[in-house]
N, C-alpha and C. Protein backbone atom coordinates (compact mmCIF):
# COMPACT_ATOMS: atom_id res chain seq x y z
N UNK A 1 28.09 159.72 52.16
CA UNK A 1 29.17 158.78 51.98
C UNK A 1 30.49 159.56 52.03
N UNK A 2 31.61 159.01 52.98
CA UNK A 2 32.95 159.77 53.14
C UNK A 2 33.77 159.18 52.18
N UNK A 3 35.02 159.92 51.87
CA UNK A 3 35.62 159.03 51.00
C UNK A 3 36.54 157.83 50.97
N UNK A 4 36.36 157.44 52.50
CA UNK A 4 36.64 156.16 52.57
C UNK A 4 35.67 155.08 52.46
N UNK A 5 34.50 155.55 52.93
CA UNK A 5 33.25 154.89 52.41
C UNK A 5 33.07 154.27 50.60
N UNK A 6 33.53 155.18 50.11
CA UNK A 6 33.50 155.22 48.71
C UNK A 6 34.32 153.96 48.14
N UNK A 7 35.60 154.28 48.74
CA UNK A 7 37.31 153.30 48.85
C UNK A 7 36.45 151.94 49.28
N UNK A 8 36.12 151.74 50.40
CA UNK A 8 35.79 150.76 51.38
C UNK A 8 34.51 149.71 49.98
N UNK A 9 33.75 150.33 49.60
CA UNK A 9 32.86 150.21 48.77
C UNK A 9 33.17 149.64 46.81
N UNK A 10 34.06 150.71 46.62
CA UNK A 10 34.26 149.98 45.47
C UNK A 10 35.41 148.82 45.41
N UNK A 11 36.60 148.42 46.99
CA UNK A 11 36.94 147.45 46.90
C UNK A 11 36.61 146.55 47.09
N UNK A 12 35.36 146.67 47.85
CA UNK A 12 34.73 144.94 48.04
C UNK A 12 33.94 144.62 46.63
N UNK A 13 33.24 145.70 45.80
CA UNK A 13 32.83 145.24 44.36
C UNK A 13 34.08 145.04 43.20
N UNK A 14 35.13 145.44 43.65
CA UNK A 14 36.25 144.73 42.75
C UNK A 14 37.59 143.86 43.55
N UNK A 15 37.06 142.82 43.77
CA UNK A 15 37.89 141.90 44.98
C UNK A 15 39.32 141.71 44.21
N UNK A 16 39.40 142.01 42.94
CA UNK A 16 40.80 141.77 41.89
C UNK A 16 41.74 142.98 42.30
N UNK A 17 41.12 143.69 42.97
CA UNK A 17 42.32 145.03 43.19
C UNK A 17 42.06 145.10 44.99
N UNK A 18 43.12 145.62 45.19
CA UNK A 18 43.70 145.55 46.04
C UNK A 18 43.14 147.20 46.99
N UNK A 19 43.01 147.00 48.00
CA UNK A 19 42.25 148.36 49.05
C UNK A 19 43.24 149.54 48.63
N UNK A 20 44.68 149.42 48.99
CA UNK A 20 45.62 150.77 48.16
C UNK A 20 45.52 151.01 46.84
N UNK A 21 45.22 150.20 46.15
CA UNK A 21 45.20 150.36 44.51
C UNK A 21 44.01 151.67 44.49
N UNK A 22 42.74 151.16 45.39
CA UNK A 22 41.53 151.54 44.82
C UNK A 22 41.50 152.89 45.68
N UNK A 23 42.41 153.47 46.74
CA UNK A 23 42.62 154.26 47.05
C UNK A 23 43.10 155.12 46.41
N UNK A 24 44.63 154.67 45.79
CA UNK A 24 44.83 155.45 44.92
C UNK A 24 44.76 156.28 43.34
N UNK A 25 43.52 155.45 42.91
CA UNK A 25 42.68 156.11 41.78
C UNK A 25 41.75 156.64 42.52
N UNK A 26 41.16 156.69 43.52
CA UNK A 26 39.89 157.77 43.90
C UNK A 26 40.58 158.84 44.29
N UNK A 27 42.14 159.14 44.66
CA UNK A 27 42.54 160.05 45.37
C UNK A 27 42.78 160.51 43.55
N UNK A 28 43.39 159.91 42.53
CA UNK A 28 44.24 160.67 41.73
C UNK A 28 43.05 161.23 40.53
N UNK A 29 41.59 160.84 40.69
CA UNK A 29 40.18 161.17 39.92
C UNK A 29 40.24 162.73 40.79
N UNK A 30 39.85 162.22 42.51
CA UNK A 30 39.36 163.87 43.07
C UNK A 30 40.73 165.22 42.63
N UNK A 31 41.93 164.51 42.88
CA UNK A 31 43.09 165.35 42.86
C UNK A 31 42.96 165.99 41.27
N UNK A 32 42.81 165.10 40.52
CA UNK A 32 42.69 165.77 38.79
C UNK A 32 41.49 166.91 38.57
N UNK A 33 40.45 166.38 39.42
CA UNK A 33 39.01 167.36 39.13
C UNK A 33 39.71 168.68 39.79
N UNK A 34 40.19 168.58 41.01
CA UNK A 34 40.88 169.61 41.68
C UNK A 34 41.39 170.68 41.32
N UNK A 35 42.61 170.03 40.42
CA UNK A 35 43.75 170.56 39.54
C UNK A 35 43.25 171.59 38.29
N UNK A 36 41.80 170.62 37.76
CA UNK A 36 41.05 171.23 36.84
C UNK A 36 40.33 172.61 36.99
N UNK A 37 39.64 172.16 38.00
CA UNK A 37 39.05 173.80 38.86
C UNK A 37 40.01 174.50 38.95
N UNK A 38 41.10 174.21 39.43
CA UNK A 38 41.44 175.49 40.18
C UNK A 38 42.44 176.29 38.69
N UNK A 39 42.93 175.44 37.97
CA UNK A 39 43.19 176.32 36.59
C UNK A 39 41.66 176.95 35.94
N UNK A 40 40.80 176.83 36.26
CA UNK A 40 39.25 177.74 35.94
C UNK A 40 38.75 176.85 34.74
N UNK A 41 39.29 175.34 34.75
CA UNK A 41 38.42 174.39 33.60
C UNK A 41 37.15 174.04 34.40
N UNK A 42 36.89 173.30 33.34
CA UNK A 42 34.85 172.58 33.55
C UNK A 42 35.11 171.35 33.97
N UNK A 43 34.72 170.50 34.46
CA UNK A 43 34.52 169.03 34.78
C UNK A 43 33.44 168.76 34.21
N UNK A 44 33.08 167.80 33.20
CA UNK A 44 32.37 167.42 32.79
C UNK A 44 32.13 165.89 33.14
N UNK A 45 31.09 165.32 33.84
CA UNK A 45 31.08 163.87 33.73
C UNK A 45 29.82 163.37 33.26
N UNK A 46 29.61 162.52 32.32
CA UNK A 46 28.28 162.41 31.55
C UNK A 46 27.72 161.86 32.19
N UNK A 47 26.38 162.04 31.92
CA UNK A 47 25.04 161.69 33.31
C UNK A 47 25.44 161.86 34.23
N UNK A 48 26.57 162.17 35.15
CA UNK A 48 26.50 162.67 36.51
C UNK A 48 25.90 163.81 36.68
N UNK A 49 27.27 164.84 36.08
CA UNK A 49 26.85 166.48 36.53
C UNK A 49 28.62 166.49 36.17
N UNK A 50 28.52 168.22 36.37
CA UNK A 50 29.57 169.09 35.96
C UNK A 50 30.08 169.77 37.02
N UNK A 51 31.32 169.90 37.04
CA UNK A 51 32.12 170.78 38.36
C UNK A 51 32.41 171.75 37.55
N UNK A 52 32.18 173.38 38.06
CA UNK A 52 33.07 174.51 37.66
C UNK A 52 32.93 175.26 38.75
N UNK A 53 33.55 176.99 38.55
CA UNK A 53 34.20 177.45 39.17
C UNK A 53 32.95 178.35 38.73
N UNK A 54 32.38 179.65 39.66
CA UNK A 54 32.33 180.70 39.51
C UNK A 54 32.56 181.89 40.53
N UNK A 55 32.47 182.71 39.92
CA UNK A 55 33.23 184.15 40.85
C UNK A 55 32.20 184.92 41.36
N UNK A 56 32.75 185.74 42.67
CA UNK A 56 31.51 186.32 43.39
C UNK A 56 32.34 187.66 43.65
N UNK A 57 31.84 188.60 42.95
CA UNK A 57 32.25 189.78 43.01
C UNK A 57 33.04 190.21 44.40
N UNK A 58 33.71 190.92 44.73
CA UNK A 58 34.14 191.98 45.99
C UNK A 58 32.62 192.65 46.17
N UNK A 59 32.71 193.03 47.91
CA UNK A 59 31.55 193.43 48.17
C UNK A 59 31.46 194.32 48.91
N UNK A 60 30.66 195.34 49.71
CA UNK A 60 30.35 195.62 51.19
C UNK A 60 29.42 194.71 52.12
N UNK A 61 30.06 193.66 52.94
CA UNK A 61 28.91 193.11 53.81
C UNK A 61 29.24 194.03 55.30
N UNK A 62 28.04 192.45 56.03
CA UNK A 62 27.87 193.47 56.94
C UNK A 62 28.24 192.49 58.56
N UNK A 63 28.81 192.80 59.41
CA UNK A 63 28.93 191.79 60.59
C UNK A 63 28.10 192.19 61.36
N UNK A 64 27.15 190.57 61.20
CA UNK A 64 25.74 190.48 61.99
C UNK A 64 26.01 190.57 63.56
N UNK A 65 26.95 190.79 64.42
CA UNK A 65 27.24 190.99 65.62
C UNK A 65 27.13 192.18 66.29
N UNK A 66 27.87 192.95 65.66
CA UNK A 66 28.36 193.97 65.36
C UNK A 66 27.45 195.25 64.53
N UNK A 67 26.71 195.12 63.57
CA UNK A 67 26.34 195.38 62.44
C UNK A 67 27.31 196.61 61.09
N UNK A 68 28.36 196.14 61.95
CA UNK A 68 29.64 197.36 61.11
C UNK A 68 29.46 196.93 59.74
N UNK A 69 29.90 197.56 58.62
CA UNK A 69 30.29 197.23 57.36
C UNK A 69 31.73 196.46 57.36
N UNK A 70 31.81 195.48 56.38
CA UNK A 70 33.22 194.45 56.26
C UNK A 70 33.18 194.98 54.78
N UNK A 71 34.55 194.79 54.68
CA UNK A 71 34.62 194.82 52.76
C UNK A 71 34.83 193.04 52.44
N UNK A 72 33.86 192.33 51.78
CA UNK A 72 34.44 191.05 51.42
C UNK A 72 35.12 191.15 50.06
N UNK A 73 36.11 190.74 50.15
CA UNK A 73 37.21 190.01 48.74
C UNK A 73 35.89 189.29 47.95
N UNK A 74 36.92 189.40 46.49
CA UNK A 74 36.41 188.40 45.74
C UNK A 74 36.73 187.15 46.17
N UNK A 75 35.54 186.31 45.53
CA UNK A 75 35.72 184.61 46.06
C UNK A 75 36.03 183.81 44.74
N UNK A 76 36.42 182.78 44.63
CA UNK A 76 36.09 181.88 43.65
C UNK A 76 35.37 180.66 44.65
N UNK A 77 34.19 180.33 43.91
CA UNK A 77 33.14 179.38 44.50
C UNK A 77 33.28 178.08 43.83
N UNK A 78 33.63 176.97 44.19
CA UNK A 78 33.38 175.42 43.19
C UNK A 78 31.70 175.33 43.33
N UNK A 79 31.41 174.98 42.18
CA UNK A 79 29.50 174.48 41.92
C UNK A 79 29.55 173.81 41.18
N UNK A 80 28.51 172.92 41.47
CA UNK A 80 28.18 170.98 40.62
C UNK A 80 26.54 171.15 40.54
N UNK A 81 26.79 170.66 38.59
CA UNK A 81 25.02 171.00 38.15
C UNK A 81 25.34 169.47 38.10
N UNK A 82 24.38 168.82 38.42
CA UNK A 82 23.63 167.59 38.47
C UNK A 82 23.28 167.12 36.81
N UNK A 83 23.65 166.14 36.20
CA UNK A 83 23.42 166.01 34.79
C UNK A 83 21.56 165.33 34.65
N UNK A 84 21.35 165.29 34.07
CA UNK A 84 20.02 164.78 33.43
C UNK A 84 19.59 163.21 33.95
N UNK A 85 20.42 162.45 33.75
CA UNK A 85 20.23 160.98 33.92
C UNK A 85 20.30 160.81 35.67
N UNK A 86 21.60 161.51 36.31
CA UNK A 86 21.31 161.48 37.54
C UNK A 86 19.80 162.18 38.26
N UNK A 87 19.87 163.18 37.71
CA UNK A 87 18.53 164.04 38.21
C UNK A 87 17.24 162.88 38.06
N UNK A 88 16.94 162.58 37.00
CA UNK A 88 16.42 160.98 36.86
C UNK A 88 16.01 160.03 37.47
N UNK A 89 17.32 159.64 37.88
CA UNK A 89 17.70 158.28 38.34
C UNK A 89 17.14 158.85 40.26
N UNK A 90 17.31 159.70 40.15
CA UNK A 90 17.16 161.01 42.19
C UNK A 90 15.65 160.68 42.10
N UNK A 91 15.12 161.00 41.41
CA UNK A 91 13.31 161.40 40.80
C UNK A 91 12.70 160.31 40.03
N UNK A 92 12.80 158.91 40.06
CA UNK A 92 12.47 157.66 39.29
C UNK A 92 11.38 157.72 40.57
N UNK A 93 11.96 157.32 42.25
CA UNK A 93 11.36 156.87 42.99
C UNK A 93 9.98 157.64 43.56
N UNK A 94 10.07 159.08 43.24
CA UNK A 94 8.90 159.93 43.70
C UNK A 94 7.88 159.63 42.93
């Protein structure tokens, strides 16, 4: 699902608001989770799952073309644990 899919979707289940309205709370939910990460907070959403940040050391890789050594930078990585009820709700049907 894209995130107009999402838009497209929760305005036809709330016909009282308006297609820009519902645009602009899905943009100002992703933009806040955003904002959150990238200051190095947690996202917490109950029974969904959790957004955070973790770090991936500086490295020596290697370019598979080539097979030279690269030095990679540190990264910061976004990762989402799946909460309990969703995991669940994924695994009801198996």
């Amino acid at each position: 699902m894209t995130k107009s899919e999402l838009i497209q979707r929760l305005a036809e289940h709330n016909p009282h608001l308006y297609q820009r309205d519902v645009e602009l709370i899905v943009t100002a939910i992703f933009d806040e989770i955003t904002a959150a990460l990238a200051r190095g907070d947690r996202v917490e959403l109950r029974g969904f799952g959790a957004f955070s940040v973790k770090r991936r050391d500086a490295r020596l890789g290697r370019n598979p073309r080539t097979g030279d050594s690269v030095h990679v930078d540190e990264k910061h990585i976004p990762f989402f644990k799946t909460g309990k009820q969703l995991r669940d709700r994924l695994n009801a049907g198996s």
